[in-house]
PDB file of N, CA and C in Angstrom:
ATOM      1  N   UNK A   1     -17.264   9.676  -4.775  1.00  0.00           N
ATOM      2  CA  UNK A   1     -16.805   9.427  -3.426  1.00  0.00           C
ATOM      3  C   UNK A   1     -17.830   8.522  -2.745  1.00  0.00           C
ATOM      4  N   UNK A   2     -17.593   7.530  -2.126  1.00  0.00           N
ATOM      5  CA  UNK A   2     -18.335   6.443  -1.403  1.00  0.00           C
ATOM      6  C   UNK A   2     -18.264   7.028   0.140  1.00  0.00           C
ATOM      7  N   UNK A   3     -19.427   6.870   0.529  1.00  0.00           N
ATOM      8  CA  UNK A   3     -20.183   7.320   1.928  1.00  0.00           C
ATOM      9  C   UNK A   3     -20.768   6.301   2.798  1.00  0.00           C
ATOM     10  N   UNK A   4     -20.567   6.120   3.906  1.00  0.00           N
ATOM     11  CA  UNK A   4     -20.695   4.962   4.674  1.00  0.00           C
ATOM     12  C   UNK A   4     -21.336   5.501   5.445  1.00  0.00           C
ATOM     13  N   UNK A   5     -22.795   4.444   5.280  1.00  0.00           N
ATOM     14  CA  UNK A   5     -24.297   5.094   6.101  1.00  0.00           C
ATOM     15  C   UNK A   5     -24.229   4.079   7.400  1.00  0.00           C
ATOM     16  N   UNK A   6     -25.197   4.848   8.290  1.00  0.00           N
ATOM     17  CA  UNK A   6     -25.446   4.294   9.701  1.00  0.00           C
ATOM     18  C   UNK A   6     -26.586   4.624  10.312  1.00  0.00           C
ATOM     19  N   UNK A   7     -27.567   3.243  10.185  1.00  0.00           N
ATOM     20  CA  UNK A   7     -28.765   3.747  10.744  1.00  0.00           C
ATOM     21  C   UNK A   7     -28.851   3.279  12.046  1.00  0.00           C
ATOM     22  N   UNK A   8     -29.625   4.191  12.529  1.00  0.00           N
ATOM     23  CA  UNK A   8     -30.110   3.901  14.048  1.00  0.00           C
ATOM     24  C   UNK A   8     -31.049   3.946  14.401  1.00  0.00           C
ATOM     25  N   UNK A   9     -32.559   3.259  15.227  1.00  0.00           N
ATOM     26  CA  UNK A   9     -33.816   2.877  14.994  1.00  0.00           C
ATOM     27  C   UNK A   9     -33.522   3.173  16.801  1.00  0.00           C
ATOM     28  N   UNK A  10     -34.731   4.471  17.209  1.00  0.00           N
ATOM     29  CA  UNK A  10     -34.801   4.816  18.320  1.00  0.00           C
ATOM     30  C   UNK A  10     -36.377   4.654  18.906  1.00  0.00           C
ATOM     31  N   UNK A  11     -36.959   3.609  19.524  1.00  0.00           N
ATOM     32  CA  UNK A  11     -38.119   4.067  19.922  1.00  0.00           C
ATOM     33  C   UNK A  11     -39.251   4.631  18.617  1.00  0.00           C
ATOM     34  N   UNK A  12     -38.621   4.092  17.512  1.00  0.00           N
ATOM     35  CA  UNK A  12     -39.749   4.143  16.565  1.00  0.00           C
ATOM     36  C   UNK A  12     -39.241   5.085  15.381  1.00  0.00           C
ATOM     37  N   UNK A  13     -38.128   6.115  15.775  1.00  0.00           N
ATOM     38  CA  UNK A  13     -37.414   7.537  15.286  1.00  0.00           C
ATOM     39  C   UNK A  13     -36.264   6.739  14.639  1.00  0.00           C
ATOM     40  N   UNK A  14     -36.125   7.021  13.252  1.00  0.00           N
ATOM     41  CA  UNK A  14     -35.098   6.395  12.454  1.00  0.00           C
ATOM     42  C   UNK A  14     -34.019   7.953  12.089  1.00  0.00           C
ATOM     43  N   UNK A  15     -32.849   7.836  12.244  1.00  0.00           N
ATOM     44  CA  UNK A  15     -31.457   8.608  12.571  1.00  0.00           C
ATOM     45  C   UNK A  15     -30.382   7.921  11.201  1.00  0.00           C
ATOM     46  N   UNK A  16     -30.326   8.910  10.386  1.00  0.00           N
ATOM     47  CA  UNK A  16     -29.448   8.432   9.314  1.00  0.00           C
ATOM     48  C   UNK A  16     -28.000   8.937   9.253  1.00  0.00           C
ATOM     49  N   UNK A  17     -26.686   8.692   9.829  1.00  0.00           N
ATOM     50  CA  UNK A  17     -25.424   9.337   9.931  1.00  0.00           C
ATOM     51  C   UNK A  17     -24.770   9.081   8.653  1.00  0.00           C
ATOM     52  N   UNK A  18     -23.930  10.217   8.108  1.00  0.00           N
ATOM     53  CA  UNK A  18     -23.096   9.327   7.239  1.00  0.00           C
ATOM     54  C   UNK A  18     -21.760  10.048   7.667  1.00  0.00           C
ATOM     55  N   UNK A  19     -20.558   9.141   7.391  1.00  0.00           N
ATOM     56  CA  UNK A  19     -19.339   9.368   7.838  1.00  0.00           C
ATOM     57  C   UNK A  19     -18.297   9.155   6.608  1.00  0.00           C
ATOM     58  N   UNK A  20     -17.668  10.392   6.039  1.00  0.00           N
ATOM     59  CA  UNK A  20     -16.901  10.362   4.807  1.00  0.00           C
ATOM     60  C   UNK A  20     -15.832   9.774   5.266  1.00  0.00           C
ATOM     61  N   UNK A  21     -15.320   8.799   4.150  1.00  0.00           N
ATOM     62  CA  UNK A  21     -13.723   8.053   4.344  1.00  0.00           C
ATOM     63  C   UNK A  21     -12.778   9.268   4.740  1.00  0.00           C
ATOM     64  N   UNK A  22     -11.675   8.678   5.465  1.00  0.00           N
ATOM     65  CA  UNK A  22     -10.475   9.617   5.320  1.00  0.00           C
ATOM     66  C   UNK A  22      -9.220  10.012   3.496  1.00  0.00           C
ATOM     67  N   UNK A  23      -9.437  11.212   3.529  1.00  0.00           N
ATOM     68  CA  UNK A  23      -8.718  11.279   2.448  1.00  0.00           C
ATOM     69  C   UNK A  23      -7.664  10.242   2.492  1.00  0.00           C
ATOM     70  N   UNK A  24      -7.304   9.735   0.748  1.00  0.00           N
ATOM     71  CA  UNK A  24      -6.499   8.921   0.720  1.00  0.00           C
ATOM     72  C   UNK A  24      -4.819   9.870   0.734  1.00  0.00           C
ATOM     73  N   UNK A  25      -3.869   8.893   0.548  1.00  0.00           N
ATOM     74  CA  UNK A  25      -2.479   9.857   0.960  1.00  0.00           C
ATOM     75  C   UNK A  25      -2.700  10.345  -0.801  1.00  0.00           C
ATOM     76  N   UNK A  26      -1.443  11.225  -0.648  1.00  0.00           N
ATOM     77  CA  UNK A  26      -1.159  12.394  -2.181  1.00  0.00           C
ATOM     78  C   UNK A  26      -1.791  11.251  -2.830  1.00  0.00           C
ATOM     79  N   UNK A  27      -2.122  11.587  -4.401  1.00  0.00           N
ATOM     80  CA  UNK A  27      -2.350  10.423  -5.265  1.00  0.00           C
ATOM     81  C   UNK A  27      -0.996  10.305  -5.745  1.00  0.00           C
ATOM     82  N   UNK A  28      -0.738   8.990  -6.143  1.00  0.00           N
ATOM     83  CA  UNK A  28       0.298   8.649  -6.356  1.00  0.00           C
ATOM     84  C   UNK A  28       1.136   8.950  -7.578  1.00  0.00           C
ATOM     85  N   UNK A  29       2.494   9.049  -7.495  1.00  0.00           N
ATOM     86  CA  UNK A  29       3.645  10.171  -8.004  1.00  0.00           C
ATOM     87  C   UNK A  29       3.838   8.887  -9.605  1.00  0.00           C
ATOM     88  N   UNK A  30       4.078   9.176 -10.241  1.00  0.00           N
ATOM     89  CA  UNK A  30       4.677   8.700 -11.645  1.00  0.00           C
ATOM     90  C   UNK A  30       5.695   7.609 -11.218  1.00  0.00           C
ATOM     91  N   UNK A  31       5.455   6.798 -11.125  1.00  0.00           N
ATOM     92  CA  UNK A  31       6.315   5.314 -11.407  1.00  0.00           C
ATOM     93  C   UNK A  31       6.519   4.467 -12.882  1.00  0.00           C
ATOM     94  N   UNK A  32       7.887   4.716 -13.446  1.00  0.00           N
ATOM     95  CA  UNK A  32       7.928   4.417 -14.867  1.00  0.00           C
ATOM     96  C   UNK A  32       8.124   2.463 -14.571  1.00  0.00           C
ATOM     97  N   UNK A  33       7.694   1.862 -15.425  1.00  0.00           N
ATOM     98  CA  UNK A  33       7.925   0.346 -16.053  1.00  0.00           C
ATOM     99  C   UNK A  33       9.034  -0.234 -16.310  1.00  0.00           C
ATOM    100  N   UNK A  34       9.721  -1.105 -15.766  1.00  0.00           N
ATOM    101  CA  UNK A  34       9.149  -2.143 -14.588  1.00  0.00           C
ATOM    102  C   UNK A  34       9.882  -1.597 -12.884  1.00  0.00           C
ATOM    103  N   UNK A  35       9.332  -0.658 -12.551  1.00  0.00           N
ATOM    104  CA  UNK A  35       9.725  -0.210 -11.419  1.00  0.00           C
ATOM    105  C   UNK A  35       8.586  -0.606 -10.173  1.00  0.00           C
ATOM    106  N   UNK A  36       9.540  -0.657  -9.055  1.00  0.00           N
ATOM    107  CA  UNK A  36       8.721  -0.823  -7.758  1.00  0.00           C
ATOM    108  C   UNK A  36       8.792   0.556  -6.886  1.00  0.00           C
ATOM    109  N   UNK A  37       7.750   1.673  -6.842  1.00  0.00           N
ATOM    110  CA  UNK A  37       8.272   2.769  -6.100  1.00  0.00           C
ATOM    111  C   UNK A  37       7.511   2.519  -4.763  1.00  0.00           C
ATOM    112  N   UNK A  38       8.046   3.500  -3.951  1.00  0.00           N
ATOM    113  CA  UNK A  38       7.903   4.019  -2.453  1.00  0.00           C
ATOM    114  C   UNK A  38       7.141   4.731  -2.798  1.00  0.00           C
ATOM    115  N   UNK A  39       5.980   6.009  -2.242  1.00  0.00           N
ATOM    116  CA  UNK A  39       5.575   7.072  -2.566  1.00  0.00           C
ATOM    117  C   UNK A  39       5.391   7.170  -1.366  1.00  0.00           C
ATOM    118  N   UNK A  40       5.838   9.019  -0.817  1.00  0.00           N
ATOM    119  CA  UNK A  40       5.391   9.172   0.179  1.00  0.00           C
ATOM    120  C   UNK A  40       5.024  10.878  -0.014  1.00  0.00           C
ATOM    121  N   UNK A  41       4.322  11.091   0.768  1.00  0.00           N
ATOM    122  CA  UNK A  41       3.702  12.431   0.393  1.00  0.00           C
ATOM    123  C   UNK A  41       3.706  13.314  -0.819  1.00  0.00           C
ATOM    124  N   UNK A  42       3.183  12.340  -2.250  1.00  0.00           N
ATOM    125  CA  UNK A  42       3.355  12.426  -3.429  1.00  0.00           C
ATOM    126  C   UNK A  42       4.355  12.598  -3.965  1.00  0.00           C
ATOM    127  N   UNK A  43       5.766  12.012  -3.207  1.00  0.00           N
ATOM    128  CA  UNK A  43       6.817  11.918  -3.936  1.00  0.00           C
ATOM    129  C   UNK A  43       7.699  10.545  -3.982  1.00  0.00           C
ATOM    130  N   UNK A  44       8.373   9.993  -4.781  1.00  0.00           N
ATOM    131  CA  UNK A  44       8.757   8.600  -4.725  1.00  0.00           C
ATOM    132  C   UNK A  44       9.847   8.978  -4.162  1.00  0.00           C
ATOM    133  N   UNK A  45      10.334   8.175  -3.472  1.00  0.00           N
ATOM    134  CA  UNK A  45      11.263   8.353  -1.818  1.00  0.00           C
ATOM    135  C   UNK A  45      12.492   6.852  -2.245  1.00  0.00           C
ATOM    136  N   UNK A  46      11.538   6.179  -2.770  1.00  0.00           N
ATOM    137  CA  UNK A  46      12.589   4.676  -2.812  1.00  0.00           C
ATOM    138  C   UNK A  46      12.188   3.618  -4.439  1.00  0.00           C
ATOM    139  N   UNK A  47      13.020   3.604  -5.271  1.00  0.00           N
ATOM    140  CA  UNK A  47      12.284   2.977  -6.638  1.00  0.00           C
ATOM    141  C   UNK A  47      13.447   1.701  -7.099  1.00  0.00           C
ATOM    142  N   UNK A  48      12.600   0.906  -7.019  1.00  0.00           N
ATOM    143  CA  UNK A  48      13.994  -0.528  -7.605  1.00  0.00           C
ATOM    144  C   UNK A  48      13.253  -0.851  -8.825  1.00  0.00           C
ATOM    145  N   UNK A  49      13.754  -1.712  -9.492  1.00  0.00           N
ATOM    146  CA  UNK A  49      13.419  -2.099 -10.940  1.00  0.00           C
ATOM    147  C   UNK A  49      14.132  -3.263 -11.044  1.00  0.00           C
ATOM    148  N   UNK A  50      15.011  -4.224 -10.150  1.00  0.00           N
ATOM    149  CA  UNK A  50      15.299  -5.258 -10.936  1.00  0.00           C
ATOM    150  C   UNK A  50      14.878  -6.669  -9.659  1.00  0.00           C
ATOM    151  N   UNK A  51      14.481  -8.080 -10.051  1.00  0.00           N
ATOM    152  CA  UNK A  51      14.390  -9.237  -9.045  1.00  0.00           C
ATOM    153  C   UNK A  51      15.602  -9.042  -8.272  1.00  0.00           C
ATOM    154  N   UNK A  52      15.289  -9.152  -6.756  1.00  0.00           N
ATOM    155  CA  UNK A  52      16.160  -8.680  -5.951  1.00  0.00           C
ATOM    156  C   UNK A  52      15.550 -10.097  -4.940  1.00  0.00           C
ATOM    157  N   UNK A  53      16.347 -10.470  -3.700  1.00  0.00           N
ATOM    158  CA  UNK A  53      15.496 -11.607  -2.491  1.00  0.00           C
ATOM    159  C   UNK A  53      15.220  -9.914  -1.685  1.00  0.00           C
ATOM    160  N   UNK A  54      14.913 -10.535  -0.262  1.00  0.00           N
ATOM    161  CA  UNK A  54      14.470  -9.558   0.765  1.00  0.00           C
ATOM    162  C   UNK A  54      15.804  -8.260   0.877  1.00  0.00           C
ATOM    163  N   UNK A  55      15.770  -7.150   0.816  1.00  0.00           N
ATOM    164  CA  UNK A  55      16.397  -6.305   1.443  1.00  0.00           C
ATOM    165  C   UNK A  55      15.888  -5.136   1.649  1.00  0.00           C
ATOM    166  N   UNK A  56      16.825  -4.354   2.796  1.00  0.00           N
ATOM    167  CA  UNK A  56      16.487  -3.361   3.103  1.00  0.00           C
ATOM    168  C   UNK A  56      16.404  -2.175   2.416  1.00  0.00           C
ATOM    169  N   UNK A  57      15.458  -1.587   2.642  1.00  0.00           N
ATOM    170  CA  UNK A  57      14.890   0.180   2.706  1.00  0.00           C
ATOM    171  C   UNK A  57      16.029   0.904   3.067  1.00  0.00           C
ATOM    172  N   UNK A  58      16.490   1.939   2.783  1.00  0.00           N
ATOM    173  CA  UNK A  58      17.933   2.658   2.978  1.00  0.00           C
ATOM    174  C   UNK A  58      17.299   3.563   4.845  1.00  0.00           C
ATOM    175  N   UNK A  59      15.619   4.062   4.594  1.00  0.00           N
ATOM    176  CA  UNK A  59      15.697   4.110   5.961  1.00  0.00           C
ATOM    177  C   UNK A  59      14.102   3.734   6.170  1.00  0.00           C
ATOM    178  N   UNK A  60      13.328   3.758   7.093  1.00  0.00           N
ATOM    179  CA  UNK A  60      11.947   3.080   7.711  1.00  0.00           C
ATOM    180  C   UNK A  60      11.077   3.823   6.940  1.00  0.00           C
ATOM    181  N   UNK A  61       9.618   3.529   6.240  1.00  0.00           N
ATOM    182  CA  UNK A  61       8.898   4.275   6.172  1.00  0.00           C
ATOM    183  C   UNK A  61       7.388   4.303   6.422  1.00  0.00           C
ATOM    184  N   UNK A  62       7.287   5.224   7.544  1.00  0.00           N
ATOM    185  CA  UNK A  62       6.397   4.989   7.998  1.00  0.00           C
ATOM    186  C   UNK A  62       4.576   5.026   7.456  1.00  0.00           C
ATOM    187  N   UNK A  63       3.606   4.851   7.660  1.00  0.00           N
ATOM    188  CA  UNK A  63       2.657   5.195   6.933  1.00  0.00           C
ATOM    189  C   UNK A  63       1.936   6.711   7.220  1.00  0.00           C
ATOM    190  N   UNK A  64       1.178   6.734   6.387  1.00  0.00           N
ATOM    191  CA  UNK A  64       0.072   6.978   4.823  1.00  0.00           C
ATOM    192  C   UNK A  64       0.978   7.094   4.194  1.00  0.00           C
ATOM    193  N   UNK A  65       1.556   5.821   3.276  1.00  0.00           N
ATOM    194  CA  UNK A  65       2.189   6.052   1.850  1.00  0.00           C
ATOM    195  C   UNK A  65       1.343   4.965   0.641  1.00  0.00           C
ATOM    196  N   UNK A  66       2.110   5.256   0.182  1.00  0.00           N
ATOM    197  CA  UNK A  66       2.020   4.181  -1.273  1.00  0.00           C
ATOM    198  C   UNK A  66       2.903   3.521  -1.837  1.00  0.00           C
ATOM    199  N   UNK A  67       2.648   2.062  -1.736  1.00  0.00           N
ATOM    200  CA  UNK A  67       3.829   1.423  -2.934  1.00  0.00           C
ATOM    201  C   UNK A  67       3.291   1.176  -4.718  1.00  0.00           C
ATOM    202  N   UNK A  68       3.641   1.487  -5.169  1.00  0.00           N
ATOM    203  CA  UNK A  68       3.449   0.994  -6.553  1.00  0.00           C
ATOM    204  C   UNK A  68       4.048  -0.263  -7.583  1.00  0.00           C
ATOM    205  N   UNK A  69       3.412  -0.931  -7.834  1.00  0.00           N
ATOM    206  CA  UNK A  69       4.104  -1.992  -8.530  1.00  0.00           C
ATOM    207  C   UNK A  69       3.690  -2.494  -9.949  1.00  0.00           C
ATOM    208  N   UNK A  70       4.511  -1.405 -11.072  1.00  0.00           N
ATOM    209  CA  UNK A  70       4.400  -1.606 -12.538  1.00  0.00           C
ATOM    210  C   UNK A  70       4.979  -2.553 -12.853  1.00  0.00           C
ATOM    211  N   UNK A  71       5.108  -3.529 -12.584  1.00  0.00           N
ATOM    212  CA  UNK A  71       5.805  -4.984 -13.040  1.00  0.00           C
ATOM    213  C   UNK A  71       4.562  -5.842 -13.390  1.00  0.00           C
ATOM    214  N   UNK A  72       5.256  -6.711 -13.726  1.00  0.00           N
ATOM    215  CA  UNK A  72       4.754  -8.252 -14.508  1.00  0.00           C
ATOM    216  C   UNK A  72       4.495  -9.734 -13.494  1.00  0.00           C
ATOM    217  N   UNK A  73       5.013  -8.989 -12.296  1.00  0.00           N
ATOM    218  CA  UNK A  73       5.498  -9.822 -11.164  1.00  0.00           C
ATOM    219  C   UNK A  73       5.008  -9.422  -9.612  1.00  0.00           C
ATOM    220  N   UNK A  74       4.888 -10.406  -8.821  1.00  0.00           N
ATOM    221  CA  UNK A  74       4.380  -9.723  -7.263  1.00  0.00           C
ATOM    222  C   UNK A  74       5.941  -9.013  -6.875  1.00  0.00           C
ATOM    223  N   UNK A  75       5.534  -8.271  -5.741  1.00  0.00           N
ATOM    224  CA  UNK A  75       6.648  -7.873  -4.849  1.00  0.00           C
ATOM    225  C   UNK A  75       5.855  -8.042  -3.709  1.00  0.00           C
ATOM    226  N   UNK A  76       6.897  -8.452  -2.584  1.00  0.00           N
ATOM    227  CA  UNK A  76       6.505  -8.407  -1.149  1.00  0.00           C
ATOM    228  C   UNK A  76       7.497  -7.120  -0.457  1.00  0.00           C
ATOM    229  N   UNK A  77       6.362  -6.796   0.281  1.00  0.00           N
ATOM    230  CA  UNK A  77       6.707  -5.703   1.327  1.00  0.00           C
ATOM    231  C   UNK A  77       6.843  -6.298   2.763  1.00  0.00           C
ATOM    232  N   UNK A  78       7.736  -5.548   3.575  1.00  0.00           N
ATOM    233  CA  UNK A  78       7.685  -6.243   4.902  1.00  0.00           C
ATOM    234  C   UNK A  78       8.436  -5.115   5.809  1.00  0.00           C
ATOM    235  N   UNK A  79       7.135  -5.290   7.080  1.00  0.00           N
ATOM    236  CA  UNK A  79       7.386  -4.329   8.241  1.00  0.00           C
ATOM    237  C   UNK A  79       8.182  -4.466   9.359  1.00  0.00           C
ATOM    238  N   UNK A  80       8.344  -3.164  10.158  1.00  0.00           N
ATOM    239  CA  UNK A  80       9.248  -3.636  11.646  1.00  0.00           C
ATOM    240  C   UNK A  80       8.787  -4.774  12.117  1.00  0.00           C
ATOM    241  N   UNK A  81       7.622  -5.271  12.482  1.00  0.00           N
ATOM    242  CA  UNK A  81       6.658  -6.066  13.268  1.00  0.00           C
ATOM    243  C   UNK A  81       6.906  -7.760  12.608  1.00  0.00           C
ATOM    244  N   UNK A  82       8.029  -7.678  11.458  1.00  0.00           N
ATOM    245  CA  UNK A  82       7.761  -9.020  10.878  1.00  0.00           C
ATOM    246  C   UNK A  82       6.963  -9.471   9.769  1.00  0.00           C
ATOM    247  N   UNK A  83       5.435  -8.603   9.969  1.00  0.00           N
ATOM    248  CA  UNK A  83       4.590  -8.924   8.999  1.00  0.00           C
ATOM    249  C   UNK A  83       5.629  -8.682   7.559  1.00  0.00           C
ATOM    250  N   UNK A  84       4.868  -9.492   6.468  1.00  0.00           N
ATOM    251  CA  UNK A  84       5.190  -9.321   4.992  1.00  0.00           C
ATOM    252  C   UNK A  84       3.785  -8.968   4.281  1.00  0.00           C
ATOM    253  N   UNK A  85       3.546  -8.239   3.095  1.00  0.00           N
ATOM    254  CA  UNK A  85       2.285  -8.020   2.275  1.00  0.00           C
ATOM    255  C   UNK A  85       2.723  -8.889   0.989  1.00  0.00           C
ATOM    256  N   UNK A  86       1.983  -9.226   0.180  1.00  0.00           N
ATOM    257  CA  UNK A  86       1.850  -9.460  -1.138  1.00  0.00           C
ATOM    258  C   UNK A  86       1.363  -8.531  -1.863  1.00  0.00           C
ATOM    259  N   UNK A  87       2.145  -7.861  -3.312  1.00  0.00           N
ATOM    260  CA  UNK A  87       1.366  -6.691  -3.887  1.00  0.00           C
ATOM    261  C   UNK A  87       1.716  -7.202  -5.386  1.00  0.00           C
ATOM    262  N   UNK A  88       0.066  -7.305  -5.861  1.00  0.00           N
ATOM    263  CA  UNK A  88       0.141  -8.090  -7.024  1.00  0.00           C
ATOM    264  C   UNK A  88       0.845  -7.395  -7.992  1.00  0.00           C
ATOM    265  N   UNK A  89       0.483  -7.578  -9.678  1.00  0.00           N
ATOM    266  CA  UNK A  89       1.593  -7.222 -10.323  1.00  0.00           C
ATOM    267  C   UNK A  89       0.690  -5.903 -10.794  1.00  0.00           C
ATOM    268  N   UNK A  90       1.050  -5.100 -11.315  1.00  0.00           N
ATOM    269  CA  UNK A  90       0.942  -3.948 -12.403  1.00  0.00           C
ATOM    270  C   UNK A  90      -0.441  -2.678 -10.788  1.00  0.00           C
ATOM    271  N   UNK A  91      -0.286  -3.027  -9.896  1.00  0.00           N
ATOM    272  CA  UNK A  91      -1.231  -2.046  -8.707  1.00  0.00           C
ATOM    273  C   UNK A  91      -0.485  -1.823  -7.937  1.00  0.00           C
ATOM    274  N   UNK A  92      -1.033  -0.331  -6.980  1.00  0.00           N
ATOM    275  CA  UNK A  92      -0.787   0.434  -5.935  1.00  0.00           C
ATOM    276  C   UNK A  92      -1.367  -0.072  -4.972  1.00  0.00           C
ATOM    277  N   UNK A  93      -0.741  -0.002  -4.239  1.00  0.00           N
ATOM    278  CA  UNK A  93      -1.107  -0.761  -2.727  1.00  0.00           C
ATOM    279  C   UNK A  93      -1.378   0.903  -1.696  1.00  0.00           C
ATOM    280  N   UNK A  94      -2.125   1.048  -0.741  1.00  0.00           N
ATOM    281  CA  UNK A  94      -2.224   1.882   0.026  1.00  0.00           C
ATOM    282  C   UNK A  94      -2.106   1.684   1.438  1.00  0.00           C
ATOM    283  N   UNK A  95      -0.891   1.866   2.300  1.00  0.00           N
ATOM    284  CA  UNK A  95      -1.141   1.517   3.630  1.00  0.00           C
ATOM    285  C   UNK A  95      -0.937   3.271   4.161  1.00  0.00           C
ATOM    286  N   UNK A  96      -1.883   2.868   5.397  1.00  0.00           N
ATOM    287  CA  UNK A  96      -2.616   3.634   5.715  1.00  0.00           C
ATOM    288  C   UNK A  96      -2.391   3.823   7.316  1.00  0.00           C
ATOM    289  N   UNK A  97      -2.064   2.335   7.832  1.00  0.00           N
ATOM    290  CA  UNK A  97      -1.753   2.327   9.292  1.00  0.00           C
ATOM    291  C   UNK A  97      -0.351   1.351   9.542  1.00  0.00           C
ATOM    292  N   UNK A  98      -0.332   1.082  10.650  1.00  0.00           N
ATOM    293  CA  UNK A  98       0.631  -0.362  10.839  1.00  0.00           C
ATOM    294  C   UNK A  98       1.791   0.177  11.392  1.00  0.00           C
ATOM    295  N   UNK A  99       3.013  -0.529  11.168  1.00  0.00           N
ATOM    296  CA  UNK A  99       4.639  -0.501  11.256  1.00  0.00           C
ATOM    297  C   UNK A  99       5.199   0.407  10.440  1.00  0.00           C
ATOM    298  N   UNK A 100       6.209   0.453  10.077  1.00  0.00           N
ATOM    299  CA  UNK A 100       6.711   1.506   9.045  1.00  0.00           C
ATOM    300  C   UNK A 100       7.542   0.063   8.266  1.00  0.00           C
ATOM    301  N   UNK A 101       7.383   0.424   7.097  1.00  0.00           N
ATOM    302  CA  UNK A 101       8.323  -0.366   6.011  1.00  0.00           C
ATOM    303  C   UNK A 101       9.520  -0.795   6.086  1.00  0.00           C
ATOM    304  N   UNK A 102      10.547  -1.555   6.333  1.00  0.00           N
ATOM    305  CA  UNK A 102      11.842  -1.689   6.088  1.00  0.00           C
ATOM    306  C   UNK A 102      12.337  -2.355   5.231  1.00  0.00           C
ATOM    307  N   UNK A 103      11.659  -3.432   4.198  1.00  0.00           N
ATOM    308  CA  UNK A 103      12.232  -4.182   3.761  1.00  0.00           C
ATOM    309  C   UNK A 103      11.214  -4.383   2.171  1.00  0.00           C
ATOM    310  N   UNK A 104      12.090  -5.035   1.406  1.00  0.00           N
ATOM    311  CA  UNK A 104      10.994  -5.278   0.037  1.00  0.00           C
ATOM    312  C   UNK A 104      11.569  -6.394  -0.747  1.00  0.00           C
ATOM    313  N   UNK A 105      10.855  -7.071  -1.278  1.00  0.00           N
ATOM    314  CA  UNK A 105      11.286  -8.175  -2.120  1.00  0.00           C
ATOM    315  C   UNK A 105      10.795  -8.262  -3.340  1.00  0.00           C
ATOM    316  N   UNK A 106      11.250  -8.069  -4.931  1.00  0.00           N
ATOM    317  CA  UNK A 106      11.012  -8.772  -6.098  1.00  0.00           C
ATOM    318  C   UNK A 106      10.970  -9.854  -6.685  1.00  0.00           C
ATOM    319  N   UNK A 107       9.526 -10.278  -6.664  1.00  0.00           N
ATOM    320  CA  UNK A 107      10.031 -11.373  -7.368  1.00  0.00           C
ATOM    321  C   UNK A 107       9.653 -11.864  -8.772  1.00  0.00           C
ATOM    322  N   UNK A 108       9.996 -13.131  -9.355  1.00  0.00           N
ATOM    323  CA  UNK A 108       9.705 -13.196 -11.017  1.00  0.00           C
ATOM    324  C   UNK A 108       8.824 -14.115 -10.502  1.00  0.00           C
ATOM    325  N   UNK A 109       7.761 -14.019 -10.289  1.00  0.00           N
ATOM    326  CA  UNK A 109       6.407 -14.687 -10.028  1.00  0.00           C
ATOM    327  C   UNK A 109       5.484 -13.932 -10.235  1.00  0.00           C
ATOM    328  N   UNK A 110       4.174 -14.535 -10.690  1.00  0.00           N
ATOM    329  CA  UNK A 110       2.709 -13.602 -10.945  1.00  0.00           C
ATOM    330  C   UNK A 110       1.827 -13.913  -9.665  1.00  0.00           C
ATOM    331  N   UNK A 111       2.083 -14.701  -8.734  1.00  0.00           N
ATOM    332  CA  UNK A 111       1.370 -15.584  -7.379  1.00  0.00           C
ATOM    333  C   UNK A 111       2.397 -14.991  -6.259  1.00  0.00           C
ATOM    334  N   UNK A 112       1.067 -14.563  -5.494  1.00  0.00           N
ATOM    335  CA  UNK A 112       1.646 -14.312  -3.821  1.00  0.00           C
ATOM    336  C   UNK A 112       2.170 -15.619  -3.288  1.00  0.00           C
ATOM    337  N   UNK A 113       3.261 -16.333  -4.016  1.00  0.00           N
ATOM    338  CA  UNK A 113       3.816 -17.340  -2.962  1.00  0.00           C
ATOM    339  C   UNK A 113       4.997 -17.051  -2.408  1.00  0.00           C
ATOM    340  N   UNK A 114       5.151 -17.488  -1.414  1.00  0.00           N
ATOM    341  CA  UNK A 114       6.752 -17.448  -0.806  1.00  0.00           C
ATOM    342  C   UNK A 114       7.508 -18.546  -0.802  1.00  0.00           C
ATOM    343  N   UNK A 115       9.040 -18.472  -1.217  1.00  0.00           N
ATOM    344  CA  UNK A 115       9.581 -19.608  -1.167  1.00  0.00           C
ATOM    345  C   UNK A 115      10.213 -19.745  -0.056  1.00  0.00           C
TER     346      UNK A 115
END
């Protein structure tokens, strides 16, 4: 576990804090190959598997989840707010804060580009 130190230099008196990360969400649920899952409180909630353009999430999801992406290929994620993510190929992505999810895209590319 990684610990994030903080010193503070008082009048000569040195003060060492450390502040543990926040647990990460469930660890993430079994996603079989070539699937794109949802994970949300260690359970996969939403799983596609084939190149798809942008569509919707059946409903919003909000964060601490996980997406997973066992493919060969990026997928983009994209929130209420507009934003889009890039999530490279064969890793778990962890969001943690933000919008809630609505939308996802497959694509047959190994590069975060957009067309």
């Amino acid at each position: 576990m990684v610990a994030l130190t903080a010193t503070l230099l008082l009048g000569g008196a040195t003060a060492t804090a450390q502040a543990e990360p926040t647990d990460p969400p469930t660890p993430a649920a079994s996603c079989p190959y070539p699937s794109v899952c949802f994970v949300k409180d260690g359970k996969v909630v939403y799983e596609y598997d084939e190149v798809t353009p942008w569509q919707y999430l059946p409903d919003l999801l909000p964060a601490p989840l996980q997406v997973i992406n066992t493919r060969h290929e990026t997928i983009w994620i994209g929130d209420t707010k507009g934003g889009a993510q890039c999530i490279l190929p064969e890793s778990v992505f962890d969001k943690w804060l933000g919008a809630p999810l609505e939308s996802v895209r497959i694509d047959d590319s190994t590069e975060c580009g957009l067309l």
